[in-house]
Protein backbone atom coordinates (compact mmCIF):
# COMPACT_ATOMS: atom_id res chain seq x y z
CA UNK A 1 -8.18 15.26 -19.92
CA UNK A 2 -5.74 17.02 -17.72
CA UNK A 3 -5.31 17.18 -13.66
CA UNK A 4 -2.55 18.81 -11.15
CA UNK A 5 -1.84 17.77 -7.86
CA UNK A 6 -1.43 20.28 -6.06
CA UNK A 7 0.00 20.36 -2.32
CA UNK A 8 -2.19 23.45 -1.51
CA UNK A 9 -5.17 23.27 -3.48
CA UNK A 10 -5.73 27.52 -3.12
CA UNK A 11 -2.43 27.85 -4.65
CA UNK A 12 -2.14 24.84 -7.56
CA UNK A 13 0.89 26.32 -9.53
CA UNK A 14 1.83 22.48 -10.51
CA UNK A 15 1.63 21.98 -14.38
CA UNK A 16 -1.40 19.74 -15.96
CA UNK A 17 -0.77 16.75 -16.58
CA UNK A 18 -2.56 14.18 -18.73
CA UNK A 19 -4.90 11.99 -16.63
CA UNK A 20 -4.08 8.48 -17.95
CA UNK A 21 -7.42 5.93 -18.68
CA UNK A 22 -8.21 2.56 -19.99
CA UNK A 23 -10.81 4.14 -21.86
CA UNK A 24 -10.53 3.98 -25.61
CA UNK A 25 -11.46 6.36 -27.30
CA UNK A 26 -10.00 8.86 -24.49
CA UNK A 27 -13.42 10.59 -22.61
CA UNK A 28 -14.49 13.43 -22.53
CA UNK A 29 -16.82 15.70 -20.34
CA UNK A 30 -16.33 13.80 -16.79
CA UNK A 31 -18.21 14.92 -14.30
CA UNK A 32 -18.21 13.88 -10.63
CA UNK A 33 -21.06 11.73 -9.82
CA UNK A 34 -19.88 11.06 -5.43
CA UNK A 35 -16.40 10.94 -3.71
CA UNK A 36 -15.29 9.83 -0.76
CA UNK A 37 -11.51 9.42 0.95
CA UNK A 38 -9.82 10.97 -2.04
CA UNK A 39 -11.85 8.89 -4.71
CA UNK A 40 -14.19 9.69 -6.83
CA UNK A 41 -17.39 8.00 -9.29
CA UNK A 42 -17.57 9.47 -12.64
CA UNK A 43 -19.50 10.05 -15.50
CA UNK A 44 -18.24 10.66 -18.35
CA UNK A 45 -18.78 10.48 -22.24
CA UNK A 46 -16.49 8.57 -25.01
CA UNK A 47 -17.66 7.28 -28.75
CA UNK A 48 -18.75 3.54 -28.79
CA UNK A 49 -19.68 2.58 -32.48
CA UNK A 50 -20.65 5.22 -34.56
CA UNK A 51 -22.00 7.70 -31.38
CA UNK A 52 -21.66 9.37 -28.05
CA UNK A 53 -22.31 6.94 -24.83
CA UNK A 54 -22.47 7.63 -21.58
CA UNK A 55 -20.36 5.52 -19.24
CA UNK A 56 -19.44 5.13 -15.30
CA UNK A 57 -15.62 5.33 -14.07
CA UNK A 58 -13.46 5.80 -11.01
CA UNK A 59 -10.73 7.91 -10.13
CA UNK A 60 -8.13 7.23 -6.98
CA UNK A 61 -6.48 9.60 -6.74
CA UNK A 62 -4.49 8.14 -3.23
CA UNK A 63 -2.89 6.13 -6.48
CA UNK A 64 0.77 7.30 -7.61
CA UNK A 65 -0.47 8.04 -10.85
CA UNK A 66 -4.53 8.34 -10.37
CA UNK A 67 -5.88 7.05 -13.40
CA UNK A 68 -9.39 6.83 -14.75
CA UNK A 69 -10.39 2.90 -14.71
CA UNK A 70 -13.80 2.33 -16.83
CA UNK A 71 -16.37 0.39 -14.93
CA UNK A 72 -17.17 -2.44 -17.04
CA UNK A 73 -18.99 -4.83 -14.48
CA UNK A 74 -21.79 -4.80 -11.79
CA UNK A 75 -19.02 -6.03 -9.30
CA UNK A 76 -16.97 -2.65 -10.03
CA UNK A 77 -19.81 -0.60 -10.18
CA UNK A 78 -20.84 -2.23 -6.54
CA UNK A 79 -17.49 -1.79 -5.36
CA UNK A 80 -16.69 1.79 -6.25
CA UNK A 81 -20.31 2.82 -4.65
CA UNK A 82 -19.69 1.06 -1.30
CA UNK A 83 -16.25 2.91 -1.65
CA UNK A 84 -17.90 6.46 -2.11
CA UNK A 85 -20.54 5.88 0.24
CA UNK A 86 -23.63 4.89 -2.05
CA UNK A 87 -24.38 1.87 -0.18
């Protein structure tokens, strides 16, 4: 997956750049599930064993480098919805 940062979002003539993850294999069809304050909850899919799995993530993109962190607990997944507004 590739982002840019742009400075004016109607103009975006910043080159992608790979969005890094923890995510192993890399995902693949994210989609936006919320966002909030320049973060966002994700879906996305990735292979897990020998077939496609859906799984949760979060993007901040405040961060330096935004990168796409895999939610792997209920504390996560609690603390990026109260983040993006789901609670």
């Amino acid at each position: 997956m590739y982002f840019a940062q742009p400075g004016d979002v109607a103009v975006a003539e910043e080159p992608l750049v790979p969005l890094p993850s923890d995510c192993n294999p890399p995902p693949r069809r994210l989609r936006v599930l919320n966002r909030a304050r320049q973060c966002w909850l994700v879906t996305y899919f990735r292979m897990e064993t020998d077939r496609e799995k859906m799984f949760y993530g979060f993007i901040d993109w405040k961060d330096d480098v935004p990168n796409l962190r895999e939610i792997r607990t209920v504390e996560a997944m609690n603390q990026a919805c109260a983040t993006v507004g789901f609670y």
